[in-house]
Protein backbone atom coordinates (compact mmCIF):
# COMPACT_ATOMS: atom_id res chain seq x y z
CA UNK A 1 32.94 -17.64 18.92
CA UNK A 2 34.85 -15.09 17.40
CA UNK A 3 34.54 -13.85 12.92
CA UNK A 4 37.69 -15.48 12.54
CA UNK A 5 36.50 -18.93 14.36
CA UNK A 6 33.70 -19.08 12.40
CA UNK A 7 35.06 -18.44 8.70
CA UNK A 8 37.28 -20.93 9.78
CA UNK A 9 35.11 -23.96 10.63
CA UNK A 10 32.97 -22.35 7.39
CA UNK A 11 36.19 -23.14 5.00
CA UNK A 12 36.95 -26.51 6.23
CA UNK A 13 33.27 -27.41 5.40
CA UNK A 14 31.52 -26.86 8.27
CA UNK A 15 27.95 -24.96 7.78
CA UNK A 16 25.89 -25.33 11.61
CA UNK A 17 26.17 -22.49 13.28
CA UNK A 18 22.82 -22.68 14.94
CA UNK A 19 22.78 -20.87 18.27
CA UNK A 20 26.27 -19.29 18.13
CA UNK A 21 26.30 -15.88 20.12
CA UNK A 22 27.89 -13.62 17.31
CA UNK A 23 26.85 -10.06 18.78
CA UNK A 24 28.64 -7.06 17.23
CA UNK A 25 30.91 -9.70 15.19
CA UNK A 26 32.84 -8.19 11.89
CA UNK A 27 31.67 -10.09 8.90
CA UNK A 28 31.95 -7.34 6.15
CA UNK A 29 32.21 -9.15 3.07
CA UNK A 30 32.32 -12.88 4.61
CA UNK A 31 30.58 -15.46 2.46
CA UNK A 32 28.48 -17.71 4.13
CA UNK A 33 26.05 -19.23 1.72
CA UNK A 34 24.13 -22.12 2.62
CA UNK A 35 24.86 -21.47 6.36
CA UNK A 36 22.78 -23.41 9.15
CA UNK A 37 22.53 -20.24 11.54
CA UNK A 38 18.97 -21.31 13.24
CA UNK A 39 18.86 -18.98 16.28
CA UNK A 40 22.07 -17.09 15.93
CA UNK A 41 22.71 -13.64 17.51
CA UNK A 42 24.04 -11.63 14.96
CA UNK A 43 22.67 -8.41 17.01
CA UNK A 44 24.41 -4.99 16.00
CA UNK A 45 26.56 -6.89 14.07
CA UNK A 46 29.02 -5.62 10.73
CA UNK A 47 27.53 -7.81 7.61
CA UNK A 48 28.40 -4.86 5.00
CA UNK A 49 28.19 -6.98 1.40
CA UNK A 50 28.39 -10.37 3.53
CA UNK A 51 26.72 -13.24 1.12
CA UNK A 52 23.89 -15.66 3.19
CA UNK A 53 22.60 -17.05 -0.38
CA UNK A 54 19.88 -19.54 0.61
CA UNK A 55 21.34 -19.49 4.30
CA UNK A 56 19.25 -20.44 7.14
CA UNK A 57 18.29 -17.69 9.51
CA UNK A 58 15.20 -18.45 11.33
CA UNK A 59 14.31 -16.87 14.30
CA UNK A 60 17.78 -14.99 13.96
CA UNK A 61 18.27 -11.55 15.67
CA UNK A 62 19.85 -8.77 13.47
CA UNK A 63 18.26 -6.50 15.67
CA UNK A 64 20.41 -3.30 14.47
CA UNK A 65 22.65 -5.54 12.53
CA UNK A 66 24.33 -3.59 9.42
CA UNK A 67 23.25 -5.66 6.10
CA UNK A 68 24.15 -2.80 3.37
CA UNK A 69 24.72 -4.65 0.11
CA UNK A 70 24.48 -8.02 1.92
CA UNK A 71 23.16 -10.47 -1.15
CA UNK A 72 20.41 -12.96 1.13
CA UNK A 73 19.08 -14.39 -1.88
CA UNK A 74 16.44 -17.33 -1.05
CA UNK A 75 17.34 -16.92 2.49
CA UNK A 76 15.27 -18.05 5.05
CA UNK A 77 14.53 -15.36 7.62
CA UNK A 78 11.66 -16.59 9.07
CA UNK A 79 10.86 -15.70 12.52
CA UNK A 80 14.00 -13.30 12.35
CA UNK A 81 14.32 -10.05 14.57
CA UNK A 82 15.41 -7.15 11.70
CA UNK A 83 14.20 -4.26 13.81
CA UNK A 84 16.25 -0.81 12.72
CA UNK A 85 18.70 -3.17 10.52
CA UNK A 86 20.16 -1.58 8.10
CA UNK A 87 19.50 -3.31 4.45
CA UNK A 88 19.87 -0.92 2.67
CA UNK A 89 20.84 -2.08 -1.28
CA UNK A 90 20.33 -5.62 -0.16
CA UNK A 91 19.37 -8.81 -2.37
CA UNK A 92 16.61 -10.80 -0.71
CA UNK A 93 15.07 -11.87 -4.20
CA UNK A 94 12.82 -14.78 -2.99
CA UNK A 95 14.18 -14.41 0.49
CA UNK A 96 11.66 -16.05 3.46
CA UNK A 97 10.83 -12.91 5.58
CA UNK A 98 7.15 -14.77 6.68
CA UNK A 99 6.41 -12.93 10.27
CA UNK A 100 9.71 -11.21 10.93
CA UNK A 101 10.19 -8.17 12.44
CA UNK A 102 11.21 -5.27 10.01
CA UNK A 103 10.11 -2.60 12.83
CA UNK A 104 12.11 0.43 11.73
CA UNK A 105 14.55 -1.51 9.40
CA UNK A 106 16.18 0.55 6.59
CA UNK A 107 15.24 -1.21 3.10
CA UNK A 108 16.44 1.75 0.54
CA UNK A 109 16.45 0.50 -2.56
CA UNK A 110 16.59 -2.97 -1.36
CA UNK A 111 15.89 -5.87 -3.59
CA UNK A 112 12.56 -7.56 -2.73
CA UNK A 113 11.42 -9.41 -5.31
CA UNK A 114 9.51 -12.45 -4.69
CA UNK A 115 10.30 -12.49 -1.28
CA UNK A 116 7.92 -14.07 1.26
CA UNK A 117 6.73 -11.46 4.01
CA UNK A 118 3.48 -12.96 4.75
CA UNK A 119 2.55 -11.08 8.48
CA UNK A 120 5.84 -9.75 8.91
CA UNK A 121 6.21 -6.41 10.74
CA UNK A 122 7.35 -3.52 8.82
CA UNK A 123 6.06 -0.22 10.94
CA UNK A 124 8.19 2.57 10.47
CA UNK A 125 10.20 0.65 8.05
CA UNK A 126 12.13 2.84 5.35
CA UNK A 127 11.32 0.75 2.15
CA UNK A 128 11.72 3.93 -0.54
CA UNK A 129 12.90 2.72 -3.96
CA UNK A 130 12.15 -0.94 -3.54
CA UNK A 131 11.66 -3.45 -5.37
CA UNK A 132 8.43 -5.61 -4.13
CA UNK A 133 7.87 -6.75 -7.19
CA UNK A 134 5.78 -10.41 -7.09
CA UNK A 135 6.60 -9.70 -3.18
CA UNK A 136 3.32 -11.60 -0.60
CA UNK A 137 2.63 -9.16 2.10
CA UNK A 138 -0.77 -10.74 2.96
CA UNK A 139 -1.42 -9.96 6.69
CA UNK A 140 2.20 -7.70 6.95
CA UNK A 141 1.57 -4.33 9.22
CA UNK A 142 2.53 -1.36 7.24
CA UNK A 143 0.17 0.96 9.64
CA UNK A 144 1.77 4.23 11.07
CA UNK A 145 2.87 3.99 14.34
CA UNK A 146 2.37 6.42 17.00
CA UNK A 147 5.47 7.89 19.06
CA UNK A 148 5.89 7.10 22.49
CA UNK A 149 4.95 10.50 23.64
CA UNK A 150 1.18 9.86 21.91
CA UNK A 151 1.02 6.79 23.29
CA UNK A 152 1.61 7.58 27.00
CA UNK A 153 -0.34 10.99 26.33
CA UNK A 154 2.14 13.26 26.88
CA UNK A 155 2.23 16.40 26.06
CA UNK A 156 4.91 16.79 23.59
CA UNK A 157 5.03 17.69 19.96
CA UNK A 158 3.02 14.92 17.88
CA UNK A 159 5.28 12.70 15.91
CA UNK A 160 4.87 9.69 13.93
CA UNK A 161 6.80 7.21 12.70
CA UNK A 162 5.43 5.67 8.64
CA UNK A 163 6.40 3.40 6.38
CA UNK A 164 7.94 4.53 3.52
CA UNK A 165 7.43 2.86 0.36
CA UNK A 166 7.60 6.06 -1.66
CA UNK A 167 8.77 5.22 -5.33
CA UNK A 168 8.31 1.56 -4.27
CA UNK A 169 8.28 -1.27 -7.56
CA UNK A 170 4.76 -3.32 -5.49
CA UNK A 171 3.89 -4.71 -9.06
CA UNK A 172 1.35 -8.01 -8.78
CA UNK A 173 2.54 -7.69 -5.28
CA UNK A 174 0.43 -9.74 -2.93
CA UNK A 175 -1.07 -7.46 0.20
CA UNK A 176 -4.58 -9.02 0.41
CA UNK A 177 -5.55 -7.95 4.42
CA UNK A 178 -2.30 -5.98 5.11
CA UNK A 179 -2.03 -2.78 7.14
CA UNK A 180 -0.83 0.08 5.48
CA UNK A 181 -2.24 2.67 7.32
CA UNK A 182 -0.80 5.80 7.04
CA UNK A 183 1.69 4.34 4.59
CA UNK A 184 3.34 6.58 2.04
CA UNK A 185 2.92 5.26 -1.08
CA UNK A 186 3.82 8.55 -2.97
CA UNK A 187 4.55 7.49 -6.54
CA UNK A 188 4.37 4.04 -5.97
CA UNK A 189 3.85 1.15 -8.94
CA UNK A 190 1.19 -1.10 -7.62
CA UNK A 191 0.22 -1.85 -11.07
CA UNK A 192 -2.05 -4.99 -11.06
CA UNK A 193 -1.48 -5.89 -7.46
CA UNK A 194 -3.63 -7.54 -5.14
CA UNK A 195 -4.69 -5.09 -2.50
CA UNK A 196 -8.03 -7.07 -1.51
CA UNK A 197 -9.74 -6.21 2.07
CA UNK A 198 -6.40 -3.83 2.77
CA UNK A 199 -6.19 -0.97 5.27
CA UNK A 200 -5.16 1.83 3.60
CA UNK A 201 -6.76 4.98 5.78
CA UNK A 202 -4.43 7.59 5.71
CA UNK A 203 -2.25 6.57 3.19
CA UNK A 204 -0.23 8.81 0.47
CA UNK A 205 -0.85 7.19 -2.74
CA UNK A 206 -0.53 10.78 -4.55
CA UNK A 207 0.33 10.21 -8.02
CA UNK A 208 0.98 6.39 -7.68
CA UNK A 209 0.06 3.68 -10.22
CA UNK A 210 -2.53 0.88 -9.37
CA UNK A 211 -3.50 -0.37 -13.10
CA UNK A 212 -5.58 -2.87 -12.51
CA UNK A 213 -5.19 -3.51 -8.88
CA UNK A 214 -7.73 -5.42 -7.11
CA UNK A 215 -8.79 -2.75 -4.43
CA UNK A 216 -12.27 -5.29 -3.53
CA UNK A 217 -13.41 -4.18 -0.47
CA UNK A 218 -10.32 -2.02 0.78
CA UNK A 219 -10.25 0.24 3.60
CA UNK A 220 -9.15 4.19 1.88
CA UNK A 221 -10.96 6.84 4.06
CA UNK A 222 -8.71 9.40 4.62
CA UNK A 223 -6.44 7.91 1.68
CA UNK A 224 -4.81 10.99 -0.26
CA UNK A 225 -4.98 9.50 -3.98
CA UNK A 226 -4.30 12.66 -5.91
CA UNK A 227 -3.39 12.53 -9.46
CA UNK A 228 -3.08 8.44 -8.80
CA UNK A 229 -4.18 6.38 -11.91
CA UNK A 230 -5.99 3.71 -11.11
CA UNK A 231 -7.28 2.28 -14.94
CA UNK A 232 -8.89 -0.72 -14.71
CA UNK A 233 -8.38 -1.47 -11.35
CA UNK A 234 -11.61 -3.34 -9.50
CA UNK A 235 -12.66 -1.12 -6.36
CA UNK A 236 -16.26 -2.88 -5.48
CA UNK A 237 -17.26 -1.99 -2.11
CA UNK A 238 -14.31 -0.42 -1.39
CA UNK A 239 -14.43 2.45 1.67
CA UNK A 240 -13.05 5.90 0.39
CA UNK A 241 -14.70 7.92 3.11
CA UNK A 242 -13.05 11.43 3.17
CA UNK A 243 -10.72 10.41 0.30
CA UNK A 244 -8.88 12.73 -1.64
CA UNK A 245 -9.06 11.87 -5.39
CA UNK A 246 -8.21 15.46 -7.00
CA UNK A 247 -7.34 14.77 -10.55
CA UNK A 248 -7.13 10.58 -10.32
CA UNK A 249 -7.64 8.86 -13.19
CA UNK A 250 -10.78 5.83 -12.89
CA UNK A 251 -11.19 5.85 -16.24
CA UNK A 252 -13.70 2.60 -16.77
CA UNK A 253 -13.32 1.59 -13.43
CA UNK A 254 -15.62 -0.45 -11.53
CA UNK A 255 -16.91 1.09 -8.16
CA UNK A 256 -20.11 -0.92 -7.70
CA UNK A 257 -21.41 -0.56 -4.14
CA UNK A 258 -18.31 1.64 -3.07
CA UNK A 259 -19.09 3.97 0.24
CA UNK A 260 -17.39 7.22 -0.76
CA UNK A 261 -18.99 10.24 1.20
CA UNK A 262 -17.61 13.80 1.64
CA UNK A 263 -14.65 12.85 -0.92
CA UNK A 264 -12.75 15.85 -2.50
CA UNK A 265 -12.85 14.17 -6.28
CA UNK A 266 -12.50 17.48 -8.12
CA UNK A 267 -11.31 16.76 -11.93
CA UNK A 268 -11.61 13.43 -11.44
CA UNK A 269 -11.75 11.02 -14.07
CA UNK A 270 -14.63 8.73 -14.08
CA UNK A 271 -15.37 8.22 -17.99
CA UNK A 272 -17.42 5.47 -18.26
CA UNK A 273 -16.86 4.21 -14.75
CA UNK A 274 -19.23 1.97 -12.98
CA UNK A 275 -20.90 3.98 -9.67
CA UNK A 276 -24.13 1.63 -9.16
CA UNK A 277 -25.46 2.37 -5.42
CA UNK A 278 -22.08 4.25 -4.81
CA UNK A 279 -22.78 6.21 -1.60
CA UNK A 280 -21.48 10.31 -2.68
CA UNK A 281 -23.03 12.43 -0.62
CA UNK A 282 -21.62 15.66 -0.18
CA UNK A 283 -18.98 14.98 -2.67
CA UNK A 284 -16.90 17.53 -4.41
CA UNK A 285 -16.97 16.46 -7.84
CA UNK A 286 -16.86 19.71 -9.47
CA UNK A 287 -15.46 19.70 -13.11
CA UNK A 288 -14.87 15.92 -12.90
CA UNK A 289 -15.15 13.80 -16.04
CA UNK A 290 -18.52 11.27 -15.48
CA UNK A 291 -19.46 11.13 -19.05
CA UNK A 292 -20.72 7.56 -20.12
CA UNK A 293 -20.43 6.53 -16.43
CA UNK A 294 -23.18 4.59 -14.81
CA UNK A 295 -24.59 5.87 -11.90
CA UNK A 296 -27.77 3.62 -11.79
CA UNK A 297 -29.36 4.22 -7.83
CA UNK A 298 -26.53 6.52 -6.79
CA UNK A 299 -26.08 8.57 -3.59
CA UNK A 300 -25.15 11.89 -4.85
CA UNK A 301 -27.12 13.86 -2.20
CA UNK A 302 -25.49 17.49 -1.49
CA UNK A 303 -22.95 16.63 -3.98
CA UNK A 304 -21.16 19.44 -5.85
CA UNK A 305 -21.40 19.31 -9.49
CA UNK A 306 -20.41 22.41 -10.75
CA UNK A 307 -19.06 21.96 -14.45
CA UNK A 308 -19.06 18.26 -13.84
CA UNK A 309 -19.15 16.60 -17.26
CA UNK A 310 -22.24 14.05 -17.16
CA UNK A 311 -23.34 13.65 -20.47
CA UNK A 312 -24.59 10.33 -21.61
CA UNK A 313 -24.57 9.09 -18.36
CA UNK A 314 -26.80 6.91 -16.42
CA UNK A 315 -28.20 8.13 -13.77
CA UNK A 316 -31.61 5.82 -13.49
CA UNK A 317 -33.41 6.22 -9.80
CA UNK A 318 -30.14 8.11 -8.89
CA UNK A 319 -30.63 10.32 -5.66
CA UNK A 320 -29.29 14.45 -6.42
CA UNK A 321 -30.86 16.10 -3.76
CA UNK A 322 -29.91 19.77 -3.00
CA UNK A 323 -27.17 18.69 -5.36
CA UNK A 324 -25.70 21.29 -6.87
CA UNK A 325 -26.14 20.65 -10.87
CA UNK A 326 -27.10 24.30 -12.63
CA UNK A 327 -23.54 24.47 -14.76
CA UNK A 328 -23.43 20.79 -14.86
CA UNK A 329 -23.22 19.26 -18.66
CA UNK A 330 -26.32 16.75 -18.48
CA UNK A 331 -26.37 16.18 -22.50
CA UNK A 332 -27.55 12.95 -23.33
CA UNK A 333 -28.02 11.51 -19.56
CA UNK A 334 -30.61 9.22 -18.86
CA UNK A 335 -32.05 10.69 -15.68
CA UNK A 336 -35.64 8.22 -15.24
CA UNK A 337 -36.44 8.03 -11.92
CA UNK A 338 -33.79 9.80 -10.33
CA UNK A 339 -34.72 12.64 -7.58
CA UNK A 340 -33.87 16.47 -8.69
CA UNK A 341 -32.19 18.80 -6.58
CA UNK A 342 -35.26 20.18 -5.60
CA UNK A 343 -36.89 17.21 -4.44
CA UNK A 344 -38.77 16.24 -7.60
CA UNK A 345 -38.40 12.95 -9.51
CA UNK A 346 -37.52 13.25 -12.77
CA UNK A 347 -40.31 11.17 -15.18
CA UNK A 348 -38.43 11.80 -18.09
CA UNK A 349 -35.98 9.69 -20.33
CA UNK A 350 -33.43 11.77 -20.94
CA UNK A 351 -32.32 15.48 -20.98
């Protein structure tokens, strides 16, 4: 079957298409809304601003297919092979995208929305400027992906393919248990969105918003979160080994139980912030802002502390051995039981 075959049978009413072979066809522009194309190989195909509104496109392959523009509205892609497509300025507002592959796919700018991409593959997938808005990625793989050379341990120079979601709209998007490792993130809005039992190691969330995300239990070690502001967001038990948190803003966040050793946190903000049994050893917190915060039973052993504002804080049976606290503002903080740098415990109520 042939373009001009099938926008024939289209106008006269027709609408299954399942299973046509449609490789490398010229669509550009074609309007096939409401299409029954279960199966079809649209492979390397030209579908430049071609209109699929609430079309049918399960277990399609568009493997290198050219979608710029294309409007896919409520489509249902399902199943569908996307790998290095290029969707660039696309509409898939509440599109069905559950477990395709996006390996490599160009999504610039593409509208998101809403859309369903519950375990779908997006590794290496060019997603900057998008709008995930409301999106589901629960279960998706976001993680870097290692070049072929690393993977058959060659010795050639190291080069790896991310996703990038740089300046990415992820508002009260849905990512509970996805993979992001390695992600970029840079400047991202992921402003109340669920990011629940996510791995983020390695990821560049510099300067990125995530108000009042839901970071329970994520995966961050490695994570580069400078200058992100994170205000209100809920990071119990979350694991921020190695982090990098210069200059984030956690103002009044809740950290309960977090593991966050050997993090570079300098000029952090952590005013009023809740650290009870937060692991910090060895963490460079040196003039961050921990005023008011509670730091009940804290790990800060070998932590630097230099200028580190912790006045009125709580730091009850809190653990500062060989930490380093002499220029440290310790006005007003309740220090009862907690061990000194040099090994003592402190009997007294307050400084």
């Amino acid at each position: 079957m042939d373009a001009n075959e099938l926008l024939s049978r289209y106008a006269t009413g027709e609408t299954d298409f399942s299973g046509a072979e449609l490789s490398g066809v010229r669509l550009g522009g074609a309007n096939l809304s409401r299409a029954d194309l279960l199966d079809v190989n649209f492979a390397k195909a030209y579908l430049h601003s071609a209109t699929f509104i609430f079309s049918c496109l399960t277990r399609a392959n568009l493997r290198g297919a050219v979608l710029i523009n294309a409007k896919l509205g409520g489509a249902n892609l399902n199943l569908a092979t996307l790998s290095t497509a290029n969707m660039s300025n696309a509409d898939l507002h509440g599109a069905m995208l559950q477990s395709a592959n996006l390996y490599g796919a160009n999504l610039t700018l593409a509208n998101l929305m809403d859309a369903n991409l519950i375990d779908a593959d997006l590794r290496a997938a060019n997603l900057r400027g998008a709008n995930l808005a409301g999106a589901c990625l629960r279960g998706a793989n976001l993680r870097q992906e290692r070049s072929m050379g690393e993977q058959q341990g060659m010795e050639l120079k190291k080069k790896r393919n991310i996703s990038d979601l740089s300046n990415s709209d992820l508002r009260k998007a849905d990512l509970r248990g996805a993979n992001l490792t390695g992600a970029d993130l840079n400047k991202s809005d992921l402003s109340g969105a669920n990011l629940q039992e996510a791995t983020l190691s390695g990821t560049n969330l510099t300067e990125a918003k995530l108000n009042g995300a839901n970071l329970k239990g994520a995966f961050l070690s490695e994570a580069n979160l400078s200058y992100a502001s994170l205000t209100g967001a809920i990071m119990t038990n979350a694991k921020l080994e190695r982090a990098i948190l210069v200059g984030a803003d956690l103002t009044g966040v809740s950290l309960n139980s977090s593991v966050m050793p050997d993090v570079k946190a300098s000029r952090i903000k952590l005013k009023g912030a809740d650290l009870t049994d937060v692991k910090l050893t060895r963490a460079d917190l040196s003039r961050a802002d921990l005023s008011g915060a509670i730091l009940i039973g804290a790990n800060l052993i070998e932590a630097y502390l230099a200028r580190t504002n912790l006045s009125y804080a709580n730091l009850t049976n809190a653990l500062l051995n060989r930490a380093e606290l002499s220029s440290a503002n310790l006005v007003g903080a309740e220090l009862r039981g907690a061990t000194m740098p040099d090994g003592k415990i402190n009997c007294n109520c307050s400084t």
